[in-house]
Protein backbone atom coordinates (compact mmCIF):
# COMPACT_ATOMS: atom_id res chain seq x y z
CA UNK A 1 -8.66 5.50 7.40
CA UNK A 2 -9.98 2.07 5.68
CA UNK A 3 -6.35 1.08 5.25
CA UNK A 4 -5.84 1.78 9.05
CA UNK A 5 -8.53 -0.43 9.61
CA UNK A 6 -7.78 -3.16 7.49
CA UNK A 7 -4.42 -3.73 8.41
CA UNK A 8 -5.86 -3.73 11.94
CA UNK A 9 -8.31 -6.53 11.10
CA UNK A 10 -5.62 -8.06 9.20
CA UNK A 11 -3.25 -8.36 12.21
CA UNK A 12 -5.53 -9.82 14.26
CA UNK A 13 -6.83 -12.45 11.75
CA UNK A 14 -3.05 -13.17 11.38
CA UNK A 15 -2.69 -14.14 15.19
CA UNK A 16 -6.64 -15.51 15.81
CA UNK A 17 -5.64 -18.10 12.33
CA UNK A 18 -2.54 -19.39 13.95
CA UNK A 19 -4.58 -20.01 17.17
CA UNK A 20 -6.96 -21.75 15.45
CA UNK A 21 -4.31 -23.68 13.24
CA UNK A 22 -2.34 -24.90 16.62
CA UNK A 23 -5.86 -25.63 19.14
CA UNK A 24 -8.13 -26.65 16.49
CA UNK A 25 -7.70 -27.95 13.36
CA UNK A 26 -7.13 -31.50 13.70
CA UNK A 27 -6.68 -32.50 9.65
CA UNK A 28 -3.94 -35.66 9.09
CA UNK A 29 -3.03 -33.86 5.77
CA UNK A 30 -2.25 -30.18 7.31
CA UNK A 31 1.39 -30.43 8.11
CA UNK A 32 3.88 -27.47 9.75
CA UNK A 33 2.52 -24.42 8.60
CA UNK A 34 3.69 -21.20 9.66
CA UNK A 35 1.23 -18.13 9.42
CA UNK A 36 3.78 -15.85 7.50
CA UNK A 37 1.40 -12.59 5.99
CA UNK A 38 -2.42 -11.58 5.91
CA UNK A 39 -3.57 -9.06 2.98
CA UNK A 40 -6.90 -7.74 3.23
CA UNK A 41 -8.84 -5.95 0.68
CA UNK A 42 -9.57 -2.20 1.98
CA UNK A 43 -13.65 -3.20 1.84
CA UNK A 44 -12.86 -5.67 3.89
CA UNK A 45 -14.57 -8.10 1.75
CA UNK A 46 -11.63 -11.03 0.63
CA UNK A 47 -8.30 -11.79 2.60
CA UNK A 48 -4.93 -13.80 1.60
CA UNK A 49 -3.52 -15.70 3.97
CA UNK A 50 0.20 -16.45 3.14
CA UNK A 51 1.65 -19.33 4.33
CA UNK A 52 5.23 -21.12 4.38
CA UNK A 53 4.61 -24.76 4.77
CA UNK A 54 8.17 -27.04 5.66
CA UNK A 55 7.94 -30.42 3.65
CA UNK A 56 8.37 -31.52 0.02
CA UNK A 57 5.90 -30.32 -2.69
CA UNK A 58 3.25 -32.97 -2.11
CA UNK A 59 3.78 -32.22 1.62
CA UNK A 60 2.78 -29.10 0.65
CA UNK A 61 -0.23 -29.44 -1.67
CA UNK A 62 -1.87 -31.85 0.43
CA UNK A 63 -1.79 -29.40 3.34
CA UNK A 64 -3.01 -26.34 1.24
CA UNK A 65 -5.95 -29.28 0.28
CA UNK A 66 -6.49 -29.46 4.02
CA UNK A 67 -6.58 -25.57 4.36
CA UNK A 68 -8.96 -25.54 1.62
CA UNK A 69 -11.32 -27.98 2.95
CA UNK A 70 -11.20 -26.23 6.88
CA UNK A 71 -11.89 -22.99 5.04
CA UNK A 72 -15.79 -22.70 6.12
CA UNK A 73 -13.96 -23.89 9.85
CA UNK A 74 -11.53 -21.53 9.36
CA UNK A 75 -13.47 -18.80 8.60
CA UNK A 76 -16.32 -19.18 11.29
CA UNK A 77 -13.65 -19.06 13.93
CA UNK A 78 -12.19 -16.23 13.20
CA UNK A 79 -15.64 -14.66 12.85
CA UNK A 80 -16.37 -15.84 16.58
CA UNK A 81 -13.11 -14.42 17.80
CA UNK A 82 -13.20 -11.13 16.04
CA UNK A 83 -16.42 -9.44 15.87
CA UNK A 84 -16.78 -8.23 12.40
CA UNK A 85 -20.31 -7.63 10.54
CA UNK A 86 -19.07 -9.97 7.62
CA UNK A 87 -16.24 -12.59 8.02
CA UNK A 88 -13.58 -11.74 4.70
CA UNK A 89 -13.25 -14.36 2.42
CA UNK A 90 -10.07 -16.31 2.54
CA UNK A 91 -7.54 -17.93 0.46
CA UNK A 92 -4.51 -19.53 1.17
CA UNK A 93 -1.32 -18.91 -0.54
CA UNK A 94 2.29 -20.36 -0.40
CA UNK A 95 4.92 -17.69 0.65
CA UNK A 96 7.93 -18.45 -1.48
CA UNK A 97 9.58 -15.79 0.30
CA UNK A 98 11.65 -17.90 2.95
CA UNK A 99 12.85 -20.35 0.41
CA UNK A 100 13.84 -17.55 -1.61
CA UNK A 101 15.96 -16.12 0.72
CA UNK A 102 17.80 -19.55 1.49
CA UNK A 103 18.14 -19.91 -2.02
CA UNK A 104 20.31 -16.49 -2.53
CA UNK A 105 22.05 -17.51 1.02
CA UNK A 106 23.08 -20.36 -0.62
CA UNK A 107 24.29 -18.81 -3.75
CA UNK A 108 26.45 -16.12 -2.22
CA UNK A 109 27.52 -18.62 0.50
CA UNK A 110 28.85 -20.46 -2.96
CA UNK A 111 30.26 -17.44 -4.13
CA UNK A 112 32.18 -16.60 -1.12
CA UNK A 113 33.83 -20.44 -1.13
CA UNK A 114 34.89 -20.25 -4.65
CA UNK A 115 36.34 -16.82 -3.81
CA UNK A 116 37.94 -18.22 -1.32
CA UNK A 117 39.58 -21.07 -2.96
């Protein structure tokens, strides 16, 4: 039943950040982030909040910096919009997953050509 409930909460901390992320966070060094996953611990207590940011690598350090900083911002939101007796902790993650994906499109894309020719 916790699980039920945690991917639940997780769900709607998933849409309530990207909200937040679009109307309110005004940081110069948070770039184009898209909210890709949220993982939540079954207490309820910690939450990972995957993210796929489009730039190069200082691009995206400097916006995880600027995630990092709004976290306390971040987090009260959230706790506003969702009533929950105690606001998870967060921490932001990359999501490789997307550039992973272009980077096997690419290589059977390559395959395919040199079959091909």
């Amino acid at each position: 039943m916790s699980n039920i409930r945690a991917n639940r909460v997780a769900e709607q901390m998933k849409k309530e950040f990207g909200d937040i992320l679009t109307q309110k966070i005004k940081d110069p060094r948070i770039g184009f982030v898209t909210v890709t996953d949220v993982e939540i611990s079954p207490d309820l207590q910690e939450s990972k909040i995957f993210v796929s940011i489009f730039g190069t690598e200082e691009e995206k350090e400097q916006t995880l910096v600027g995630l990092a900083k709004s976290k306390g911002f971040i987090r009260s939101e959230i706790g506003k919009r969702i009533r929950l007796r105690k606001v998870p902790e967060i921490s932001f993650e990359i999501d490789e997953t997307i550039e992973y994906g272009n980077r096997i499109e690419r290589i059977i894309r390559n395959l395919n050509d040199e079959d091909q020719s």
